[in-house]
Protein backbone atom coordinates (compact mmCIF):
# COMPACT_ATOMS: atom_id res chain seq x y z
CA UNK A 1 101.49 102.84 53.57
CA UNK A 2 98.47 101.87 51.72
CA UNK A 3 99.13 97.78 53.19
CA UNK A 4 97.80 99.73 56.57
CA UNK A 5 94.56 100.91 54.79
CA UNK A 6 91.17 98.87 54.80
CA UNK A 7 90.12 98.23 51.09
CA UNK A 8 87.35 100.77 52.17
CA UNK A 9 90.18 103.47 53.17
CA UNK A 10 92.61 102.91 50.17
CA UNK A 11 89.50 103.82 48.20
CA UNK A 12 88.46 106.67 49.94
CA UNK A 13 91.61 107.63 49.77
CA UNK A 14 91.68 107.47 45.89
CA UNK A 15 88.86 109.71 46.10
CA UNK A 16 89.80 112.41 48.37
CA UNK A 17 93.34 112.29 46.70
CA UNK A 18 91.56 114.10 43.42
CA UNK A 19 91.31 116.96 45.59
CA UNK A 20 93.78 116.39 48.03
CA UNK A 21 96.77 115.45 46.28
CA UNK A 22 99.21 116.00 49.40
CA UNK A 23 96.91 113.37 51.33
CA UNK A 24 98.38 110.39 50.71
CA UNK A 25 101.39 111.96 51.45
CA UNK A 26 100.52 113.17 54.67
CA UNK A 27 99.02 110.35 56.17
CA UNK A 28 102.15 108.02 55.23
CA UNK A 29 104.06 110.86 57.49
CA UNK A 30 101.33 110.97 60.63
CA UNK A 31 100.28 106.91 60.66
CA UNK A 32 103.02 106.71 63.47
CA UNK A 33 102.25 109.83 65.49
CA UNK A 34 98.42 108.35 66.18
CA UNK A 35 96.49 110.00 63.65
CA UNK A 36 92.91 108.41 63.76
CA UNK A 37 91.85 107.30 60.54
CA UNK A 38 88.53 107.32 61.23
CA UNK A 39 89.03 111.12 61.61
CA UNK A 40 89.64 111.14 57.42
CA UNK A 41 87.77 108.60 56.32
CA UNK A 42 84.77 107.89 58.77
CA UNK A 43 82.62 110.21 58.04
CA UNK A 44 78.85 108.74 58.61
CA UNK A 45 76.08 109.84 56.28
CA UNK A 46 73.30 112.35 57.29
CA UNK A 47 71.53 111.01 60.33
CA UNK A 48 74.53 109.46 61.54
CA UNK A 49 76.10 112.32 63.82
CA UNK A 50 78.03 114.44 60.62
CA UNK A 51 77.96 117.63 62.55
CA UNK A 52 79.73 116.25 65.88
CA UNK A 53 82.29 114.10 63.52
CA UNK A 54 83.60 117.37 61.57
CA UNK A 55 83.84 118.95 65.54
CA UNK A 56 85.36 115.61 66.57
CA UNK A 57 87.70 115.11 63.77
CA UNK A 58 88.74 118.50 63.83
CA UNK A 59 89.79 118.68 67.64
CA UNK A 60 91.73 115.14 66.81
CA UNK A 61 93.42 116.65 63.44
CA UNK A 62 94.21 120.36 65.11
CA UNK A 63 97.95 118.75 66.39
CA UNK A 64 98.65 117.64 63.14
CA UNK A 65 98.14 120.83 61.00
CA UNK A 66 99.21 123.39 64.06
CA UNK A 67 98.87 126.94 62.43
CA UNK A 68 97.77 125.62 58.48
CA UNK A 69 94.16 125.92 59.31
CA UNK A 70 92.70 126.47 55.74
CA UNK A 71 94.46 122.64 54.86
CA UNK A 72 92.80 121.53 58.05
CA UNK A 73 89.66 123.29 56.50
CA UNK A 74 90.44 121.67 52.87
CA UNK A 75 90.25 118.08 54.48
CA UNK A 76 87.19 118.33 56.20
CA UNK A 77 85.19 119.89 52.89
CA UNK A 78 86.60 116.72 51.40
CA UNK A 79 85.90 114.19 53.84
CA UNK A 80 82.30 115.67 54.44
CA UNK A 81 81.41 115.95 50.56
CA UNK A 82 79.50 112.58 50.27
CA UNK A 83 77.92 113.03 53.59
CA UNK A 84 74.23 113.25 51.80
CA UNK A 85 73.56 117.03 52.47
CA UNK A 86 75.06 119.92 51.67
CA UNK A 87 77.72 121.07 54.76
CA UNK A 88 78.30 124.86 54.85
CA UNK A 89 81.55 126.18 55.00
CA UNK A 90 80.78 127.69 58.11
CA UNK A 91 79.66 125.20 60.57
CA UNK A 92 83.11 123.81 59.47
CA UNK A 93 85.26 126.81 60.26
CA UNK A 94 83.10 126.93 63.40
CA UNK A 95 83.98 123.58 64.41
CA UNK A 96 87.84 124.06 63.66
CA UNK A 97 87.37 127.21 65.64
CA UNK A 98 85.65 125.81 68.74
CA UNK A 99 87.54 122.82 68.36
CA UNK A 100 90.83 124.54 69.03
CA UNK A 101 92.93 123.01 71.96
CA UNK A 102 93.31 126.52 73.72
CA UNK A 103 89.93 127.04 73.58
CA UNK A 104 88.78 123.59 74.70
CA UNK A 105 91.49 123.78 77.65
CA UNK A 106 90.03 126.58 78.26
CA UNK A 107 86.68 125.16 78.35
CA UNK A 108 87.76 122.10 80.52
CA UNK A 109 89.17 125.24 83.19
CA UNK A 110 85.86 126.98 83.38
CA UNK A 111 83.69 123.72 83.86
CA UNK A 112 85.93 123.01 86.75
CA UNK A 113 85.69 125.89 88.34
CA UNK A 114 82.28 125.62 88.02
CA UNK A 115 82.23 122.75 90.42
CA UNK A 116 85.65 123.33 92.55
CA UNK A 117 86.86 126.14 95.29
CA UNK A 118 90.32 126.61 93.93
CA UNK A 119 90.36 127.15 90.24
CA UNK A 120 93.33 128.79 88.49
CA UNK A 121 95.54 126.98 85.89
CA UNK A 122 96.93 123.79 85.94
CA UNK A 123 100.31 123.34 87.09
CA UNK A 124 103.62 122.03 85.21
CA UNK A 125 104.83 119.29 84.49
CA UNK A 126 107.52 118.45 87.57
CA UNK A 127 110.12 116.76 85.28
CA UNK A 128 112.52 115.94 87.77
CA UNK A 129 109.77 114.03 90.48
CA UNK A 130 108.54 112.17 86.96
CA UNK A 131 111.88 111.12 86.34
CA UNK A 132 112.56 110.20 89.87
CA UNK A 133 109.35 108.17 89.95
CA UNK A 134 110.40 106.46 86.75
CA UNK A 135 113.91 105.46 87.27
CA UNK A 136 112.54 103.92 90.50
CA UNK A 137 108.72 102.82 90.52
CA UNK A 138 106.90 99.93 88.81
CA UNK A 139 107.14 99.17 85.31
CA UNK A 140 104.57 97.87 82.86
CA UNK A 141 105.40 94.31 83.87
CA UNK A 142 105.42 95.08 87.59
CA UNK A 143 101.98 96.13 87.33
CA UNK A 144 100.53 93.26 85.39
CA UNK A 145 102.22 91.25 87.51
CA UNK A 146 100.51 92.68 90.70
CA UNK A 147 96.91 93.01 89.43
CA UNK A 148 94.70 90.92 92.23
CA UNK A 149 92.61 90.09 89.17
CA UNK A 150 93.07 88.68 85.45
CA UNK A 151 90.87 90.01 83.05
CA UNK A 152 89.90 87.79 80.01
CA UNK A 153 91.33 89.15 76.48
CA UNK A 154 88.21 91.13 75.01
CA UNK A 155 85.49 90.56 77.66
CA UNK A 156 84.55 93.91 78.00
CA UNK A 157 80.99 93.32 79.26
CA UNK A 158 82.38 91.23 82.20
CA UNK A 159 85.15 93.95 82.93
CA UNK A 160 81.46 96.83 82.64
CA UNK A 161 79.51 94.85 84.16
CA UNK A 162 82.26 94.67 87.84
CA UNK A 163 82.58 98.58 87.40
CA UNK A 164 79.14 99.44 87.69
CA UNK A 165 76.89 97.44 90.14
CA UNK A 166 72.97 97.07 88.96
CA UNK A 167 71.95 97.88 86.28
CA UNK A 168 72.76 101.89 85.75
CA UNK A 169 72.79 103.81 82.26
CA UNK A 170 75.68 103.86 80.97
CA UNK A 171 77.16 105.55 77.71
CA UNK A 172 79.86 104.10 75.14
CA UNK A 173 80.83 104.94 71.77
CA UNK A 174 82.19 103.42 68.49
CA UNK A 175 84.19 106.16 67.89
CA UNK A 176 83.74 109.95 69.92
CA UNK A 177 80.85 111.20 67.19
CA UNK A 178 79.12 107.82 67.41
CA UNK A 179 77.39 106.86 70.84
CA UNK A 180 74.56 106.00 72.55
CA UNK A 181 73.15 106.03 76.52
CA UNK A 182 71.82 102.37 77.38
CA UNK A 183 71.75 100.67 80.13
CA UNK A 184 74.28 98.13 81.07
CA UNK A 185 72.76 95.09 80.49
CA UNK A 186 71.47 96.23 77.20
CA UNK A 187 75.21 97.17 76.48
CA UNK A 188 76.61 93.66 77.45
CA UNK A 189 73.60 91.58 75.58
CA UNK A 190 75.54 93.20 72.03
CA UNK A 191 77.55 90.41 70.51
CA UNK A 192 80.17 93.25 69.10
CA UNK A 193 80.34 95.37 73.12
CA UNK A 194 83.94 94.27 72.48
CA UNK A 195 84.58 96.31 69.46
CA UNK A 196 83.38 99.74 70.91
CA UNK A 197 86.14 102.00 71.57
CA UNK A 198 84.98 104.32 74.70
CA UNK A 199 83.09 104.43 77.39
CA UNK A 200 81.84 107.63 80.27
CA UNK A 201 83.60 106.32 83.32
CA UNK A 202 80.37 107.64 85.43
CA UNK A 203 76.96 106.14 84.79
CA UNK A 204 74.29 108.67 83.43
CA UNK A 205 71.39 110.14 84.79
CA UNK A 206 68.85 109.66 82.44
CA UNK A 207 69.01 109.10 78.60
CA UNK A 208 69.68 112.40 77.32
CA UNK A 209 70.63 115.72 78.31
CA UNK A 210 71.43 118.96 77.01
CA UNK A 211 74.97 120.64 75.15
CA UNK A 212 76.24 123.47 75.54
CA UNK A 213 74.64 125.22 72.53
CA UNK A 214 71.38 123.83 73.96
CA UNK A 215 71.04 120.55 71.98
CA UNK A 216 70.01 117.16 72.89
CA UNK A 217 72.65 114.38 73.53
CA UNK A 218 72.98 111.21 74.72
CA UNK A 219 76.52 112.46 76.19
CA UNK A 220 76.71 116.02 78.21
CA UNK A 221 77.23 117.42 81.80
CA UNK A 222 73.60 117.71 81.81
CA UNK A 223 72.60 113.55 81.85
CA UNK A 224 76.16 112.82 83.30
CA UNK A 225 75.39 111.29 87.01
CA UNK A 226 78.04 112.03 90.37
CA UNK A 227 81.54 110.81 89.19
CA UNK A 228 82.15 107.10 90.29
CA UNK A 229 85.76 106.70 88.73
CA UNK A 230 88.37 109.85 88.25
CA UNK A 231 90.45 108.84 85.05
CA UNK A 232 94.26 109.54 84.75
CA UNK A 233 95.44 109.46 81.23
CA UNK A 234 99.69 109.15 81.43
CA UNK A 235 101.37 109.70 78.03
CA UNK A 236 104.59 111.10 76.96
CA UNK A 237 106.38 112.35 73.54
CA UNK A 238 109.15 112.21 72.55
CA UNK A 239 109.48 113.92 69.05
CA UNK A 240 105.89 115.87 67.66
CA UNK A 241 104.35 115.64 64.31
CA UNK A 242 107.21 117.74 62.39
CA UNK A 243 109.95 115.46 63.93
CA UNK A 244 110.88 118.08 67.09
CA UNK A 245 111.65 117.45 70.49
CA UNK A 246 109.09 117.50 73.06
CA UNK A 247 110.09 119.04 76.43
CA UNK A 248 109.21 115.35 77.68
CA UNK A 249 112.32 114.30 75.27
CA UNK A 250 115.61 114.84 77.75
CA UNK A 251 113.36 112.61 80.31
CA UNK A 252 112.40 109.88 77.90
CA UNK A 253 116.36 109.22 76.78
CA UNK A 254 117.82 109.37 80.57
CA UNK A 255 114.77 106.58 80.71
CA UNK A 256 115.79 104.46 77.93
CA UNK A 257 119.20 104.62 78.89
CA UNK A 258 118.19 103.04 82.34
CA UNK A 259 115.81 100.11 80.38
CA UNK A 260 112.77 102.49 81.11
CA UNK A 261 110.15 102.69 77.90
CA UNK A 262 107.53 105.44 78.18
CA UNK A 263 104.97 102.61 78.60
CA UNK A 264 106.57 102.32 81.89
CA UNK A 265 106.97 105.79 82.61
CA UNK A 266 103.37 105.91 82.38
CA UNK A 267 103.45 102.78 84.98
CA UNK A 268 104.92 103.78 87.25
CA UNK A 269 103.19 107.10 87.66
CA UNK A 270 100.33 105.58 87.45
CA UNK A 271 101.38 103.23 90.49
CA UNK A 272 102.54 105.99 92.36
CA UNK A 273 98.99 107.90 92.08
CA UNK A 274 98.06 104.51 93.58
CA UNK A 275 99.42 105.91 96.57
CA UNK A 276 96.90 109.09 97.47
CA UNK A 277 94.04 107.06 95.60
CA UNK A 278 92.63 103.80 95.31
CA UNK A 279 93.59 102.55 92.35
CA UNK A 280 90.94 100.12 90.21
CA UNK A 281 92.27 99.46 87.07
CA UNK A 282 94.39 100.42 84.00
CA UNK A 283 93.91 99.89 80.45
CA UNK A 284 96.25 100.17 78.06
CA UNK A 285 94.60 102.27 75.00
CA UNK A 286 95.95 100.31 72.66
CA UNK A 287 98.48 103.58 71.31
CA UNK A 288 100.98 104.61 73.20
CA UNK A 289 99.10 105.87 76.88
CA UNK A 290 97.70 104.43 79.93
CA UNK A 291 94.68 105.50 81.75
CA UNK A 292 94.43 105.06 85.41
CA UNK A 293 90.88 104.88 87.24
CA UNK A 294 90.98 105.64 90.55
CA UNK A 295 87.59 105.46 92.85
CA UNK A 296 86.36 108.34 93.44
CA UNK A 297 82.53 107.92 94.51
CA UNK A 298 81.42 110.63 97.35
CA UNK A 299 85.40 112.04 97.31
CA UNK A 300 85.06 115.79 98.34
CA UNK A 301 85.98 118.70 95.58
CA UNK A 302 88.90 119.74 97.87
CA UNK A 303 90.54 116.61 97.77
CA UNK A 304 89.67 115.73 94.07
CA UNK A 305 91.15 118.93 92.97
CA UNK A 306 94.14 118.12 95.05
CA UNK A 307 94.80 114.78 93.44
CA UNK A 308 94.06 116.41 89.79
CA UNK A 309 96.53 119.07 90.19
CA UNK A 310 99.21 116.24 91.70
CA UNK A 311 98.44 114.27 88.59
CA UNK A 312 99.04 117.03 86.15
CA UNK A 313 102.12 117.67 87.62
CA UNK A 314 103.12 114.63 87.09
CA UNK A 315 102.06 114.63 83.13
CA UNK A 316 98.49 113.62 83.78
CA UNK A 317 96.15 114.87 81.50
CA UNK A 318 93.16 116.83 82.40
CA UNK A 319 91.30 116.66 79.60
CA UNK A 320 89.57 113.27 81.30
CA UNK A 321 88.82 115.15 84.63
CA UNK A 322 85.78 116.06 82.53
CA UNK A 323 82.89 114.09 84.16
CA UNK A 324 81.33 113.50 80.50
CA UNK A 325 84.69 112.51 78.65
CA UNK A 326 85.18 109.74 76.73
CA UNK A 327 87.92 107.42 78.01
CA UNK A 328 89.42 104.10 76.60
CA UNK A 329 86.69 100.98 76.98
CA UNK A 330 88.42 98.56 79.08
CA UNK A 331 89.06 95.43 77.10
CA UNK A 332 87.29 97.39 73.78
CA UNK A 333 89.40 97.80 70.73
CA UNK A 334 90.24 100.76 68.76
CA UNK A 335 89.34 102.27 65.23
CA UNK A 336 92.67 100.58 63.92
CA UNK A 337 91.72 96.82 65.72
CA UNK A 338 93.95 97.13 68.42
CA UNK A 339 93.35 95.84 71.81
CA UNK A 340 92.67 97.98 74.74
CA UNK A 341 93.99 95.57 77.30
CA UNK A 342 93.51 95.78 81.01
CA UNK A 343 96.81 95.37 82.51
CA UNK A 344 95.67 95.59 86.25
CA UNK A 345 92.49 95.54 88.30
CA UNK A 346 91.28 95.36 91.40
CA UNK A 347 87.61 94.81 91.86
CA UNK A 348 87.90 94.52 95.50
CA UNK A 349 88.11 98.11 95.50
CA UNK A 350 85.09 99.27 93.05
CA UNK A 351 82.22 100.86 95.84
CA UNK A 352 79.48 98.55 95.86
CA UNK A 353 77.01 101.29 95.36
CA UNK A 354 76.91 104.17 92.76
């Protein structure tokens, strides 16, 4: 396990292991299951964002703990302990609280409602259309193969700079707690653009704006300008952190069976979205998912919300309906230095205005 650490890592490790002594352990178990490292070890000093990594980190971690809380709790008193002030006990049970996938679901409901007619919960996932689009639509190949456009392996200012004409603000992170709101030619003047891991698929408003408890951010609602791309994240499971079936599982065998991966499961309902939506681009995120961005500058609610609920249905996750969510960087690269590749794109289709 440790030959998958950065020197850096394997000694934090070695540190947090003196209090932790099921760590080591434990990450050796999850490295497979896309557990973010960063989420253990990255914690920045004071000044650095420490409050919004221990909420970050703990939303991440929640999947991988499930109902054991207080060890959840245990690792981020660890991981914040050299952090260069003193972290209280409760803005950490707060975060694990707020943090919680029910509630932030439940969050991601209200906030939509806020801006849509219909409302109400999301549907199921339609197993037997996803399986009927996967046994017959594209696969992973078949989509790189019909991109109009080839993207050049880590040019993610050129791939930026076609998404958003002019010069707009735009915000990207180097990991969810660690962002700023620039604009776009600032962002592709950096020499290291290529190493940042997200990006808001909408540009921003102005610089800052404010949270939901009231605080200033460079990434909210509040400074988060009229959606110009609606993102589809596709992913499927087969087995969960303790080794148990997913319901996805009796759909990802008939799959493999047929020569179908999950990877192109995710293809070709991404390609079939393609079909109520103009379809721009999709990045691999460099784990196991794709994410879809479809155009969606001056689409109506009613029509949005029709398209998001198809999606879902179809395994889509909501959580990047959000107009202020992070998604994948096109062409960036992730905590663990893999590639987020962009396996199609069509700039023909990107709205010339914002």
């Amino acid at each position: 396990m440790r030959d998958k650490l950065t020197e850096k890592e394997a000694e934090r490790l070695d540190e947090l292991s003196t209090e932790l002594p099921w760590l080591a352990d434990w990450i050796e178990l999850n490295l497979d299951n896309d557990l973010d490292l960063d989420c253990v070890f990255g914690c920045p000093e004071t000044g650095g964002g420490v409050h919004l990594w221990i909420f970050e980190s703990a939303k991440h971690l929640h999947r991988f703990f499930k109902e054991d809380e207080e060890s959840l709790f245990d690792l981020l008193v660890a991981a914040t302990a050299e952090c260069g002030r003193d972290v209280p006990e409760q803005e950490i049970r707060e975060a694990i609280k707020n943090s919680h996938p029910e509630r932030v679901a439940k969050w991601v409901d209200e906030q939509r409602a806020k801006g849509r007619k219909s409302g109400g919960k999301w549907p199921p996932k339609n197993y037997v259309h996803i399986e009927e689009i996967g046994l017959s639509g594209s696969t992973a190949d078949d989509l790189i193969a019909a991109s109009p456009a080839k993207v050049v392996e880590g040019q993610a200012g050129q791939v930026l700079d076609l998404l958003f004409p002019g010069n707009p603000l735009i915000c990207c992170g180097l990991a969810t707690y660690s962002f700023e709101t620039l604009s776009k030619n600032e962002w592709i003047a950096r020499p290291n653009f290529s190493g940042y891991q997200f990006c808001v698929p909408s540009p921003m408003s102005k610089p800052r704006g404010l949270t939901r408890k009231g605080e200033l951010s460079a990434r909210s609602l509040d400074n988060t300008g009229p959606r110009r791309f609606l993102v589809v994240e596709c992913d499927f499971k087969e087995k969960n952190k303790d080794g148990e079936d997913t319901p996805d599982a009796p759909t990802i065998r008939r799959l493999a069976k047929a020569g179908r991966t999950v990877k192109d499961l995710c293809a070709a309902i991404i390609a079939h979205l393609a079909s109520y939506a103009p379809l721009v681009l999709v990045v691999h995120s460099g784990g196991k998912s794709l994410h879809g961005w479809f155009a969606a500058v001056d689409v109506d609610d009613a029509r949005l919300d029709r398209f998001e609920r198809y999606a879902v249905s179809l395994g889509g996750d909501p959580m990047t309906f959000t107009r202020c969510q992070f998604v994948r960087l096109p062409e960036g690269t992730r905590s663990d230095g893999k590639r987020q590749r962009v396996l199609y794109f069509s700039p023909a289709l990107i709205s010339p205005t914002l």
